[in-house]
Every structure is written in structure tokens, then in C-alpha cells.
N, C-alpha and C. Protein backbone atom coordinates (compact mmCIF):
# COMPACT_ATOMS: atom_id res chain seq x y z
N UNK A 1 0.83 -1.21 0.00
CA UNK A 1 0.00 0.00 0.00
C UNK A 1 0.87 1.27 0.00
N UNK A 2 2.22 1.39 0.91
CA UNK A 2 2.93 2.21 0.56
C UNK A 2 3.63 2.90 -0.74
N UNK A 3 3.88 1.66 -1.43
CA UNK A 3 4.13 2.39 -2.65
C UNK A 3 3.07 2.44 -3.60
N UNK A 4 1.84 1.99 -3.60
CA UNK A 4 0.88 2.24 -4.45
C UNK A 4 0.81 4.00 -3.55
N UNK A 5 0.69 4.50 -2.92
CA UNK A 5 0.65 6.04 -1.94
C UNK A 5 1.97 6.73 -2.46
N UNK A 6 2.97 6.49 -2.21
CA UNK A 6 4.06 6.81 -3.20
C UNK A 6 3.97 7.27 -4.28
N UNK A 7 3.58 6.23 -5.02
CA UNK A 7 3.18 6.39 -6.97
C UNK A 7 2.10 7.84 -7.28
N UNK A 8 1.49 7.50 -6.22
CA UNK A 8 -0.13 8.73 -6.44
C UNK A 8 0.61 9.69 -5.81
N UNK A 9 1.02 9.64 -4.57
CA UNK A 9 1.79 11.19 -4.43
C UNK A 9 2.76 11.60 -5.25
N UNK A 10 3.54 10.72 -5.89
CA UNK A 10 4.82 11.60 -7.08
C UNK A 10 3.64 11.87 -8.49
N UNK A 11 2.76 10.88 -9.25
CA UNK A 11 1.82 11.62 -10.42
C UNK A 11 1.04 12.86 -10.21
N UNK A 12 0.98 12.80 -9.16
CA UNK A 12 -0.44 13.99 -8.29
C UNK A 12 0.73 15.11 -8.04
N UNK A 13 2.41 15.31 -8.05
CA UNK A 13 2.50 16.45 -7.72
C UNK A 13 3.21 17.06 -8.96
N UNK A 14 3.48 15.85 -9.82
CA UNK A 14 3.79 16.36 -11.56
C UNK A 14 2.46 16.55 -12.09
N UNK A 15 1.37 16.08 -11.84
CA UNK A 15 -0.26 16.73 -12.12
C UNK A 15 -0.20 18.18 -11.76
N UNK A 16 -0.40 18.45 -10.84
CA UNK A 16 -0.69 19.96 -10.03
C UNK A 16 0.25 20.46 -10.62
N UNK A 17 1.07 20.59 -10.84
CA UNK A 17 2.36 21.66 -11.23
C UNK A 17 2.43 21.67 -12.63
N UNK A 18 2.02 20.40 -13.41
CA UNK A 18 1.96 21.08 -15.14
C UNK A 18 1.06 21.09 -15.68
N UNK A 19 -0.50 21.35 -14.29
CA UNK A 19 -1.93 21.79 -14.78
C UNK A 19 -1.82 22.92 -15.79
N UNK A 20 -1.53 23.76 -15.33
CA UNK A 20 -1.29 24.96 -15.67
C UNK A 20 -0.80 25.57 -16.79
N UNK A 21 0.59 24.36 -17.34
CA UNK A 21 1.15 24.64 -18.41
C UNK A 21 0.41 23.66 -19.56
N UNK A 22 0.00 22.63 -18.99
CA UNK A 22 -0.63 21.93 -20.14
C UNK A 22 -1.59 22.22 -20.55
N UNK A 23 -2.76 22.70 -19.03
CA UNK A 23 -4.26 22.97 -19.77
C UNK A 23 -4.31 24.10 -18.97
N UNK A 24 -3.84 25.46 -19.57
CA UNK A 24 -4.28 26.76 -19.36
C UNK A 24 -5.54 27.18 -19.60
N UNK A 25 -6.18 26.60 -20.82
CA UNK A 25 -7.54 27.06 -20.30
C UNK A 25 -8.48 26.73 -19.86
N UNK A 26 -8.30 25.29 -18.98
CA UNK A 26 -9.05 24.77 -18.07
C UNK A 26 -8.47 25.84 -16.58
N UNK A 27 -7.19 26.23 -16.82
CA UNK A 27 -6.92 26.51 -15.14
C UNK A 27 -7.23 27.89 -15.34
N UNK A 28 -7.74 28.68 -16.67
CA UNK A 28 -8.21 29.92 -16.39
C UNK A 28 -9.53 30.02 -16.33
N UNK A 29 -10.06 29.05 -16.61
CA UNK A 29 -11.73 28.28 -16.84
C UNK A 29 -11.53 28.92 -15.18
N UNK A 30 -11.21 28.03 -14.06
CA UNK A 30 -11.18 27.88 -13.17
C UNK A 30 -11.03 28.65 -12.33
N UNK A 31 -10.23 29.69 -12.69
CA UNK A 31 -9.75 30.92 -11.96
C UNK A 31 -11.38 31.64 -12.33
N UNK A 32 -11.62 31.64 -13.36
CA UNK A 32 -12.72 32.82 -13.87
C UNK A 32 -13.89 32.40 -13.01
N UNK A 33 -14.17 30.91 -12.75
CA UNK A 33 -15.03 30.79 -11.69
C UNK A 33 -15.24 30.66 -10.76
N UNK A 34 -13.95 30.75 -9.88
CA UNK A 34 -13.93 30.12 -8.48
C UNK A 34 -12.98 31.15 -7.78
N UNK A 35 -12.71 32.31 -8.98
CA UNK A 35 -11.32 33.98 -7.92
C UNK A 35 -9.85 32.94 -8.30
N UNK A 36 -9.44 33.83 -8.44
CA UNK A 36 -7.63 33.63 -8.49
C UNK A 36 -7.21 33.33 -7.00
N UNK A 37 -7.82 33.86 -5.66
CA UNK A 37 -7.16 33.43 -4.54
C UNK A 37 -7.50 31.74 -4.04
N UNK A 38 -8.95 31.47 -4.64
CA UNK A 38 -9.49 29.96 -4.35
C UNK A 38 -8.85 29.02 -5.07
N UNK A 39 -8.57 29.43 -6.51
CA UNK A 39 -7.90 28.78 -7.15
C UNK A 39 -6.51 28.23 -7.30
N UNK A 40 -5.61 29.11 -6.51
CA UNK A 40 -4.37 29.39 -6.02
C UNK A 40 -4.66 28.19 -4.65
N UNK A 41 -5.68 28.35 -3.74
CA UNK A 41 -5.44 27.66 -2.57
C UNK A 41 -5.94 26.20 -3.08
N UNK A 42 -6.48 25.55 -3.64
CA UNK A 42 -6.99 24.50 -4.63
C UNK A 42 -5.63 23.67 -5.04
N UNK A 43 -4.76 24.46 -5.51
CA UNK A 43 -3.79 24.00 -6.04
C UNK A 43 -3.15 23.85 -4.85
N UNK A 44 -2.87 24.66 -3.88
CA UNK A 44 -1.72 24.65 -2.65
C UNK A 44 -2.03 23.14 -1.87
N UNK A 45 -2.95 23.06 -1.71
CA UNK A 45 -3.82 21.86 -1.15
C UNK A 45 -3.41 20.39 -2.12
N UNK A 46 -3.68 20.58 -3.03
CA UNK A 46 -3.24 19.47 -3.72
C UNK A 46 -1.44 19.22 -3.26
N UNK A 47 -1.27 20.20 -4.07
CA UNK A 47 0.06 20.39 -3.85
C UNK A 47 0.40 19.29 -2.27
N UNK A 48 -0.07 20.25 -1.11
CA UNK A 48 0.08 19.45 0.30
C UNK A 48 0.11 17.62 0.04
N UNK A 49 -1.09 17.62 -0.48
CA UNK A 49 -1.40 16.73 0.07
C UNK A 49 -0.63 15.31 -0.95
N UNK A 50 -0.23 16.26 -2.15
CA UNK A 50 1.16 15.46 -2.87
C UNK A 50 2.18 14.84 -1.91
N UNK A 51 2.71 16.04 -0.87
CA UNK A 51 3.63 16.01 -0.45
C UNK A 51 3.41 14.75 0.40
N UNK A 52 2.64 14.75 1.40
CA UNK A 52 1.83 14.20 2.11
C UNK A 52 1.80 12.87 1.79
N UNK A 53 1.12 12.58 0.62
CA UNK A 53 1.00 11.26 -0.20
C UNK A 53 2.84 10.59 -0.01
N UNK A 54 3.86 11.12 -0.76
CA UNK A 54 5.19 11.04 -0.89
C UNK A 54 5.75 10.27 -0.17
N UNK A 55 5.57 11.28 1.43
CA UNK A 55 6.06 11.45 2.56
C UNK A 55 6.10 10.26 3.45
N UNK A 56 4.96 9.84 3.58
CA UNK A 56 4.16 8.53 4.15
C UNK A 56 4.10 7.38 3.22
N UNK A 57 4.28 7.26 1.58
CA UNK A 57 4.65 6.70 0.84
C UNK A 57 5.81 5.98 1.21
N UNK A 58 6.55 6.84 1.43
CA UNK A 58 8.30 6.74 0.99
C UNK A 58 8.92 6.15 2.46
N UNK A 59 8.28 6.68 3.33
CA UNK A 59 8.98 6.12 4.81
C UNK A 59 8.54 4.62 5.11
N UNK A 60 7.09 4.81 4.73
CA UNK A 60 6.28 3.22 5.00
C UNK A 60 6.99 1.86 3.74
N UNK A 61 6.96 2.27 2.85
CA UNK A 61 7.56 1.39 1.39
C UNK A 61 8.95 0.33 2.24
N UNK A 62 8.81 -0.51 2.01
CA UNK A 62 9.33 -1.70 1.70
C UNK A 62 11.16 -1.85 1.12
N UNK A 63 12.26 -1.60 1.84
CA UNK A 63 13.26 -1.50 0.77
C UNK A 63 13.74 -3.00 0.26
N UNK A 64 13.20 -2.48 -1.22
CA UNK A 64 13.77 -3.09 -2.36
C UNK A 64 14.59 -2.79 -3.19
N UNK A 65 16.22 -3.19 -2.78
CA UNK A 65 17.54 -3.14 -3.31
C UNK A 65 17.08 -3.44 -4.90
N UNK A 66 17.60 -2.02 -5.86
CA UNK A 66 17.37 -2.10 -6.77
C UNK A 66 19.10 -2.22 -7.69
N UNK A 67 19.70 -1.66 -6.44
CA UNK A 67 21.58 -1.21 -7.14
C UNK A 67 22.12 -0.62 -5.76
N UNK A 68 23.62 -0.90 -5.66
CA UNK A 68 24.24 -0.94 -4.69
C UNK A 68 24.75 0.38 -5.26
N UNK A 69 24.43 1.37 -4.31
CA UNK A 69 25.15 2.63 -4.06
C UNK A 69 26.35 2.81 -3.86
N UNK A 70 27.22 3.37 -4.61
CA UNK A 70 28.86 3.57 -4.20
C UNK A 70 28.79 3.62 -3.50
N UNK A 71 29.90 3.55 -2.53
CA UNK A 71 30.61 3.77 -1.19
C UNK A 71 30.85 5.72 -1.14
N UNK A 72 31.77 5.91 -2.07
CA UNK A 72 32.38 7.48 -1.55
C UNK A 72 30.41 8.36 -2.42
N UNK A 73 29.17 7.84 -2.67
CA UNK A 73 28.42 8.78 -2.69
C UNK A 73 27.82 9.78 -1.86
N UNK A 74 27.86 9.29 -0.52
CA UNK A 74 27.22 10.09 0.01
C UNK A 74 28.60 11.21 0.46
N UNK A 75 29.59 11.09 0.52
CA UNK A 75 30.55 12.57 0.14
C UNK A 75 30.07 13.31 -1.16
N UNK A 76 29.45 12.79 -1.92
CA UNK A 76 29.52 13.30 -3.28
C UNK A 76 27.93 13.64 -3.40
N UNK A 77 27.35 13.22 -2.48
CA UNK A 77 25.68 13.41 -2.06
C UNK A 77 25.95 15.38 -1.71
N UNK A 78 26.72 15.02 -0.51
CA UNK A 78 26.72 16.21 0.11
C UNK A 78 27.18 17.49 -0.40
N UNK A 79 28.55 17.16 -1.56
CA UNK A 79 28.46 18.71 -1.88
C UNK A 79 27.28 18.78 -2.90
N UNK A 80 26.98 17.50 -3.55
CA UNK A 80 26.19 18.10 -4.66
C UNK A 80 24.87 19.45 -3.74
N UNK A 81 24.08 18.78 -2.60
CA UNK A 81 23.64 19.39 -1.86
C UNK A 81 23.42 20.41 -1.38
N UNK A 82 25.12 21.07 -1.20
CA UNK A 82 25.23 22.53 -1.15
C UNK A 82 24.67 23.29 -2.32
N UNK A 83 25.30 23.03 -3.59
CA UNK A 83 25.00 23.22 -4.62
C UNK A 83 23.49 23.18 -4.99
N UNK A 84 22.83 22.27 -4.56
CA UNK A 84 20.40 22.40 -4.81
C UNK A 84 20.50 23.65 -3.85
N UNK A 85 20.92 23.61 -2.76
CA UNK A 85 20.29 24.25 -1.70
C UNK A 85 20.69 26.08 -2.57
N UNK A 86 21.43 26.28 -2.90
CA UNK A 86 22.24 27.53 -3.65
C UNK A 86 21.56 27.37 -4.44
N UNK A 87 20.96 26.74 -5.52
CA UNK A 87 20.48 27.02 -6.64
C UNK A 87 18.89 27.03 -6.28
N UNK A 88 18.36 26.86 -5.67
CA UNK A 88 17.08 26.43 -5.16
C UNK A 88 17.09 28.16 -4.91
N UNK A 89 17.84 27.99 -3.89
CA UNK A 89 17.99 29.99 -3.74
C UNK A 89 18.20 30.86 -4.24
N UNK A 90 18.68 30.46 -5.87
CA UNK A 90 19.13 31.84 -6.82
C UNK A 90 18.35 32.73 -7.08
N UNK A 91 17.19 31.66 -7.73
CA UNK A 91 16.10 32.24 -8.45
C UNK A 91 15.15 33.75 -7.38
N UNK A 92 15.22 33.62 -6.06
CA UNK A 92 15.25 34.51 -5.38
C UNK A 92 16.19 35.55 -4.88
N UNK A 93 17.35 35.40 -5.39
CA UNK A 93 18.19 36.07 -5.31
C UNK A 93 18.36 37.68 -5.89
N UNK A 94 18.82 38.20 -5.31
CA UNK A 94 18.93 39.85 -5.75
C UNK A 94 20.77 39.91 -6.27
N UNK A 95 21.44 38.92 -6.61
CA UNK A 95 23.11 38.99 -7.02
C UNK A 95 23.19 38.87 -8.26
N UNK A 96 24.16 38.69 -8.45
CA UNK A 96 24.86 38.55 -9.32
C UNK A 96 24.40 36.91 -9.97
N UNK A 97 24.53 35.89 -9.42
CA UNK A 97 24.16 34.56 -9.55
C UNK A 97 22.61 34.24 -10.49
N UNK A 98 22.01 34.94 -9.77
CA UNK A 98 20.68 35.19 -10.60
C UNK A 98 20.48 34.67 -11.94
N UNK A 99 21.39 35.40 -12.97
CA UNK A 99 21.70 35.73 -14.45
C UNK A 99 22.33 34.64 -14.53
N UNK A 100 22.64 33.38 -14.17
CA UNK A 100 23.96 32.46 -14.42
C UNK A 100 23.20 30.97 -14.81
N UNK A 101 21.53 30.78 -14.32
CA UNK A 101 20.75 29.91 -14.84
C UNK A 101 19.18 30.22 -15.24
N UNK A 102 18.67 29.29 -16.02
CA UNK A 102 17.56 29.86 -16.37
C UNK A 102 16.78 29.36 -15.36
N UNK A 103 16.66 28.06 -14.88
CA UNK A 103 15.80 27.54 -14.05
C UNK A 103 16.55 26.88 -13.01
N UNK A 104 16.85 28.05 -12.08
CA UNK A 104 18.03 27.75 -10.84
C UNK A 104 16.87 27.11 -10.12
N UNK A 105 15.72 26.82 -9.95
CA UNK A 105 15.14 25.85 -9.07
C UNK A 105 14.93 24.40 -9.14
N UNK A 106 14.24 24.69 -10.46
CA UNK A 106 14.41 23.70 -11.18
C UNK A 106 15.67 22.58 -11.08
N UNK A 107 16.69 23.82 -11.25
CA UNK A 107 17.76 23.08 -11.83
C UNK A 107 18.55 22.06 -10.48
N UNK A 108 18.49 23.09 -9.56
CA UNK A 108 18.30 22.62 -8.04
C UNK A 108 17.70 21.33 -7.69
N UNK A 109 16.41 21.43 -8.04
CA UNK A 109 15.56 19.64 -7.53
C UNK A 109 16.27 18.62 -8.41
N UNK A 110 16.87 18.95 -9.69
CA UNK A 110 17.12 17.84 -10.34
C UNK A 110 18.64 17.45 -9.75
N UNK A 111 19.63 18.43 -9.38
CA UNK A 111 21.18 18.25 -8.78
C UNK A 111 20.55 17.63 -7.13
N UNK A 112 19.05 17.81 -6.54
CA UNK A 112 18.82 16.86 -5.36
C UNK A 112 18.32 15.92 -5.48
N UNK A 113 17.57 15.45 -6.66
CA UNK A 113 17.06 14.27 -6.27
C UNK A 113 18.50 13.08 -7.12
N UNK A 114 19.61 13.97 -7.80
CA UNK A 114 20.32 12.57 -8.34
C UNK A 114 21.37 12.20 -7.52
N UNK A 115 21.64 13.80 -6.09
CA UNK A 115 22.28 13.28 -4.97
C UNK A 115 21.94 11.86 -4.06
N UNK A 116 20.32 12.10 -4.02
CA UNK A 116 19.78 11.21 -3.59
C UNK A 116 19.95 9.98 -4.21
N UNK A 117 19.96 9.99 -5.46
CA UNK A 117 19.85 8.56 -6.27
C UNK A 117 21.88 7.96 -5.72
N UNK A 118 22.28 9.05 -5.63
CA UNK A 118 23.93 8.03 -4.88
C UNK A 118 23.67 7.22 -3.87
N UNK A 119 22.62 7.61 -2.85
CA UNK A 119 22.97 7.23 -1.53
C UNK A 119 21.58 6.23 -1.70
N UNK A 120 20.80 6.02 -2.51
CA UNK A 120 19.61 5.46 -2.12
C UNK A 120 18.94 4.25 -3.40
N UNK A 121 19.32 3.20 -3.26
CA UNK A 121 19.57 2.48 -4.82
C UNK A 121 18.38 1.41 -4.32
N UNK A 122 17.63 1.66 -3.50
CA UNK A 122 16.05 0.88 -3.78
C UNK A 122 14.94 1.41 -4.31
N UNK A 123 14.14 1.06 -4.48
CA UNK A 123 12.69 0.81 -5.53
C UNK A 123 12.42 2.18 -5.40
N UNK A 124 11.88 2.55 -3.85
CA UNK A 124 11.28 3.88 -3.71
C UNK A 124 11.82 5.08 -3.96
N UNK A 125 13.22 4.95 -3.66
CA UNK A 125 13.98 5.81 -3.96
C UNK A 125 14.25 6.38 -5.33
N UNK A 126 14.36 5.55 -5.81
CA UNK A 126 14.06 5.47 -8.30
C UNK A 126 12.29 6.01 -8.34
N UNK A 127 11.71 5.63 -7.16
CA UNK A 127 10.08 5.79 -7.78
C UNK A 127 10.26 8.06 -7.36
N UNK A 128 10.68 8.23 -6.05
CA UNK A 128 10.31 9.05 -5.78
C UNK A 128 11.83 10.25 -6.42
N UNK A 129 12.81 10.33 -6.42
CA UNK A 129 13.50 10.77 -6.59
C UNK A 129 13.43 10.93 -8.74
N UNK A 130 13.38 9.48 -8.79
CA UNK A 130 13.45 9.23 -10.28
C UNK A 130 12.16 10.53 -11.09
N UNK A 131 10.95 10.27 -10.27
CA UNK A 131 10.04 10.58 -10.44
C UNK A 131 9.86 12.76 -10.13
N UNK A 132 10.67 13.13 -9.17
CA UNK A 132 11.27 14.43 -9.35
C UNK A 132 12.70 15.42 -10.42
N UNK A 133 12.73 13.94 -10.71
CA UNK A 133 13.87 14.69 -11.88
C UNK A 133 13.18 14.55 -13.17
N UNK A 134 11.99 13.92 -13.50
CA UNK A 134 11.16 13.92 -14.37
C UNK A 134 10.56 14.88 -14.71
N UNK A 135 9.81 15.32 -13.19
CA UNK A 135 9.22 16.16 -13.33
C UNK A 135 9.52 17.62 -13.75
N UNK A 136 10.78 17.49 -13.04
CA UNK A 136 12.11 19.10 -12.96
C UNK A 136 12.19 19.05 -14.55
N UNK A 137 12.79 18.07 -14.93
CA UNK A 137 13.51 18.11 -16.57
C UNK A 137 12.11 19.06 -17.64
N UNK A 138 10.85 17.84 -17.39
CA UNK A 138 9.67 17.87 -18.17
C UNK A 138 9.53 19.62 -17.90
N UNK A 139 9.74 20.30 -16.33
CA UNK A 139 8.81 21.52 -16.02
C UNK A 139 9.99 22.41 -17.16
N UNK A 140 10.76 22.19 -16.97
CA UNK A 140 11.82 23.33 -17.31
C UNK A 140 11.53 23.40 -19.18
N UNK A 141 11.39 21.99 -19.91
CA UNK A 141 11.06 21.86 -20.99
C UNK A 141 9.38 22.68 -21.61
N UNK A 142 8.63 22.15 -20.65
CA UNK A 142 7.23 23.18 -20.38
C UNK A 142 7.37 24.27 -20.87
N UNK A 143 7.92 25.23 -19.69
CA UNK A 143 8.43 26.65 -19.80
C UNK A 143 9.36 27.17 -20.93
N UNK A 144 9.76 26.40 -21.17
CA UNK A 144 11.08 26.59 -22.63
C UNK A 144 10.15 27.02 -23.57
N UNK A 145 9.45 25.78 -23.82
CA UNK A 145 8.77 25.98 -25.11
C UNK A 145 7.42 27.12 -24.82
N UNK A 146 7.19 27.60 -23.54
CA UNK A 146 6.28 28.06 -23.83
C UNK A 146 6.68 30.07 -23.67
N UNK A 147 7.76 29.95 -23.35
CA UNK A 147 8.28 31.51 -23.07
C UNK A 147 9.69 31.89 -23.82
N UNK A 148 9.97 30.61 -24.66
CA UNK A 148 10.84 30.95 -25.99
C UNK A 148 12.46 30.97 -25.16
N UNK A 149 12.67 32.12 -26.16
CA UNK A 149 14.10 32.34 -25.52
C UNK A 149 14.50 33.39 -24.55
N UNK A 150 15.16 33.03 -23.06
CA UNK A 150 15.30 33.20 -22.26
C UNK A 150 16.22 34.62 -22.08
N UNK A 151 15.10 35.82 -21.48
CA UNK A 151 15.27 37.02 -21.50
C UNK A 151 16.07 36.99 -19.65
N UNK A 152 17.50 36.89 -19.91
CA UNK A 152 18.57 37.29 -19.07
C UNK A 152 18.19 38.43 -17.91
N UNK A 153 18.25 38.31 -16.39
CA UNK A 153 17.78 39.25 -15.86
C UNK A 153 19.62 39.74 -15.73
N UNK A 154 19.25 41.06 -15.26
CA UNK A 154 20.34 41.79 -15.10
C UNK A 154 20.94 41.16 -13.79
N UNK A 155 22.48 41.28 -13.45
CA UNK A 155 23.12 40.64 -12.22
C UNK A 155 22.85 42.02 -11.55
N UNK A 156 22.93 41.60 -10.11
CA UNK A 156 22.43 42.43 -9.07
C UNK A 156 24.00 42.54 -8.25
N UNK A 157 23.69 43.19 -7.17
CA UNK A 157 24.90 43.36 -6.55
C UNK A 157 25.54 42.09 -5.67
N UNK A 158 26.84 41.61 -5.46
CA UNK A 158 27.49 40.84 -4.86
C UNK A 158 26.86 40.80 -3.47
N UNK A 159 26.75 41.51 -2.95
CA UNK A 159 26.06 41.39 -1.24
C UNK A 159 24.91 40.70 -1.52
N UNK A 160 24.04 40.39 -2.54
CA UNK A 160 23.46 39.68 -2.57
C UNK A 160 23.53 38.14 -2.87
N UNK A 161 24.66 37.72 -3.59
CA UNK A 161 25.11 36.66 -3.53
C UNK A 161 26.07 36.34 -2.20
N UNK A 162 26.24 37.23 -1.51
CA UNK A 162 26.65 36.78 -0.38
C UNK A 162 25.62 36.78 0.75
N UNK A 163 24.87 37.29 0.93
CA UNK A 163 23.10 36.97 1.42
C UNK A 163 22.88 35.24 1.08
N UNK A 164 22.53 35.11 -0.18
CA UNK A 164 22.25 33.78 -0.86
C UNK A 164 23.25 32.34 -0.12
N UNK A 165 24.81 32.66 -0.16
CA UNK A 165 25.82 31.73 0.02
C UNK A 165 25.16 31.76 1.78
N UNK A 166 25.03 32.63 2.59
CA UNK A 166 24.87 32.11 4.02
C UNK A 166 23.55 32.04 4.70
N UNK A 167 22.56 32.63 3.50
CA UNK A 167 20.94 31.60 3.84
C UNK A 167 21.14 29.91 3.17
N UNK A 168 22.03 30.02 2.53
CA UNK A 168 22.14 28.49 1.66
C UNK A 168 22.91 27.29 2.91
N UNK A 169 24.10 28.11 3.60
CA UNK A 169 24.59 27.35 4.29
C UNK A 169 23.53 27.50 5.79
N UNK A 170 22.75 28.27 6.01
CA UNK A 170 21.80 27.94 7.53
C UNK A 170 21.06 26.72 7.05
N UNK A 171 20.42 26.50 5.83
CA UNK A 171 19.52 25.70 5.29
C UNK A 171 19.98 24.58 4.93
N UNK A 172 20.98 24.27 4.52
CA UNK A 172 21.79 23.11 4.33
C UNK A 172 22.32 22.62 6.26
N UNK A 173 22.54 23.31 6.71
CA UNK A 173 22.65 23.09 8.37
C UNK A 173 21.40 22.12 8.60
N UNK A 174 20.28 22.97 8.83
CA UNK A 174 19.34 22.32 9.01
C UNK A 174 18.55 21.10 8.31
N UNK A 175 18.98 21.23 7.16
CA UNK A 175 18.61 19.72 6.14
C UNK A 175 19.48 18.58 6.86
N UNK A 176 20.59 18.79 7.26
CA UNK A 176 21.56 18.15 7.81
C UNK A 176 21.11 17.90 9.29
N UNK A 177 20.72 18.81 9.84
CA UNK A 177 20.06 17.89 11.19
C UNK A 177 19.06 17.52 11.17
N UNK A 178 17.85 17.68 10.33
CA UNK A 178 17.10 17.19 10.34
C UNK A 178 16.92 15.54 9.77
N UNK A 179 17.77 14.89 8.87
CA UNK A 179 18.43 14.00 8.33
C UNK A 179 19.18 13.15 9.90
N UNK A 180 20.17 13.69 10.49
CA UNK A 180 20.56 13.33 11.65
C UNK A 180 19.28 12.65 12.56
N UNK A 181 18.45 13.47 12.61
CA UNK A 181 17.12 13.37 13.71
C UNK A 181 16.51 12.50 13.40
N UNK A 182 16.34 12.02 11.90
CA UNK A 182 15.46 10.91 11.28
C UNK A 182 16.27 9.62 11.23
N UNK A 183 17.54 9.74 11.71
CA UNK A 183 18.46 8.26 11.89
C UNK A 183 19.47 8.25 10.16
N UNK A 184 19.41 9.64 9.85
CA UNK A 184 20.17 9.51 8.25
C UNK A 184 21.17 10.07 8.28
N UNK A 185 22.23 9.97 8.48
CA UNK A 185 23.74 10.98 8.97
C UNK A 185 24.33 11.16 7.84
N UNK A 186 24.32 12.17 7.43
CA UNK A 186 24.68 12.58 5.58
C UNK A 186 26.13 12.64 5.94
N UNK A 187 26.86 12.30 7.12
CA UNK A 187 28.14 12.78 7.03
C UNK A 187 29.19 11.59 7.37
N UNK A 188 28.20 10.19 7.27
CA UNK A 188 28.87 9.21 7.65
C UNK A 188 29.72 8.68 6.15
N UNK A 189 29.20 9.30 5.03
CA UNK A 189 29.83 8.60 3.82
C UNK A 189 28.71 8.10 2.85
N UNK A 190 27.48 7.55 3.88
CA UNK A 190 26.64 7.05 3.24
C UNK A 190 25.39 6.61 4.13
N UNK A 191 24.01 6.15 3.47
CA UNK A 191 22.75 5.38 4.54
C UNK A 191 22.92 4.14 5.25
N UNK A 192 24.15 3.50 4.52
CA UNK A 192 23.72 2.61 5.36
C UNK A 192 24.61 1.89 5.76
């Protein structure tokens, strides 16, 4: 049952997120009848309850050794890590960094979920991870084709990429203990 919950929480949160780009005028159908703020919370909700689905999916699931994870990955887990957590943050960024990707969030979930794929070589891990770099690749392809060629924002000032580098490292702190707290020590080399 876990990974049948799994499966529906990773389709259900690549659903919700390329409603929008696939069938715009169902989701403006929607907006026109139900307000832009209901419609917005409609989606947030799904969204949740994606997560939700995932979450309880992924912890409850069954490990089924699909491939033996290197040994030195989870060193190679971790910087990739730094690196999502920084790029996850660009796209909000006011620096210089900003201008350096098109889809620094994007680009972010896909450099985390293939960290993950080092350290995590069973079933759920390919279902749920596999299943976010799908989604990342597919969203970024979405947007490509649908906003052409990519109008460069101007770089902002350095204090802002230095803002970015030490909200990136509090947040990577805390991914890191929170990982610790759940019995996952990102700093042993590896899970297991």
C-alpha cells in the first residue's frame, strides 16, 4: 500500500504543477469561476497533500535493493547538496548569480534528487526521486517551449550573492540535522 501512496503522491505532484502549463484554459476556466485566490489555494492543497501522499509513501515502502550505491556517494551526495540548496535559492536572489541559470530551481531539484539517487539504490527511492527529476527536466522543458528564448535578468549586486551563500549554508545546516534526527547521517559517507 505504501508504494501504491508513493506512486499517487509523485503523479499527483507532476499533475498539479503542469496543470497549468498543459491545460491553461481549463486553469483559467477555473480561476474565472472560483477567484484567483481559491484557485491558487486548490492548487496549494493538492500540492500538500502530494507532499503528504510522498512522505508517508516513501517512509512506510518496503526496501527493495534495486543497485548498490557507491561507497564514496554520500561525500559526493553532500556537496552536490550545497550546490540544490544555492540554486534552489538563486532564483530569489537579488546577485549577481541570478543571471547564471535559467531555471536555478528547477535546476536545483534535479542536482537533489540525483544526490539522492547516490545514496539510495532501492525501488522507492528510483520511484520518488526518479520521479522528481522527471518532473524538474519535463517543467523546465514546459516553460522553454512556452516563453521561448530566455530574456537574461540583469546581475544584481554581490552582497546579494553573499546573502544567498549564508541563507544556503543555515539551510543546508538544518537539512543536515534534520536528516541526523530521522536516523540519516549525511556525514557518515553514506545510509547505510
Amino acid at each position: 500500500m505504501s508504494m501504491i501512496l508513493l506512486i499517487i503522491g509523485v503523479l499527483a505532484w507532476i499533475a498539479v504543477h503542469w496543470f497549468k502549463r498543459v491545460t491553461p484554459n481549463f486553469r483559467t476556466a477555473m480561476t474565472a469561476k472560483i477567484g484567483a485566490g481559491p484557485a491558487s489555494g486548490v492548487i496549494a492543497v493538492l500540492i500538500l497533500i502530494s507532499v503528504i501522499l510522498m512522505v508517508v509513501g516513501y517512509r512506510g515502502a518496503d526496501v527493495l535493493a534495486v543497485y548498490s550505491p557507491p561507497s564514496w556517494g554520500g561525500h559526493l551526495n553532500n556537496l552536490m547538496m550545497i550546490f540544490a540548496v544555492i540554486m534552489m535559492g538563486m532564483g530569489s536572489s537579488k546577485g549577481r548569480a541570478r543571471s547564471w541559470i535559467r531555471h536555478p530551481m528547477l535546476s536545483g531539484a534535479v542536482v537533489w534528487a540525483v544526490a539522492h539517487l547516490l545514496v539510495n539504490g532501492d525501488q522507492a527511492s528510483l520511484i520518488l526521486f526518479g520521479g522528481i527529476t522527471f518532473w524538474a527536466l519535463g517543467s523546465m522543458m514546459l516553460i522553454n517551449r512556452a516563453q521561448g528564448a530566455w530574456d537574461r535578468p540583469e546581475p544584481g549586486p554581490i552582497k546579494g550573492d553573499i546573502k544567498l551563500l549564508v541563507i544556503s549554508a543555515v539551510v543546508f545546516v538544518v537539512i543536515s540535522g534534520v536528516h541526523i534526527w530521522l536516523g540519516y547521517n549525511p556525514f557518515t559517507g553514506g545510509y547505510t
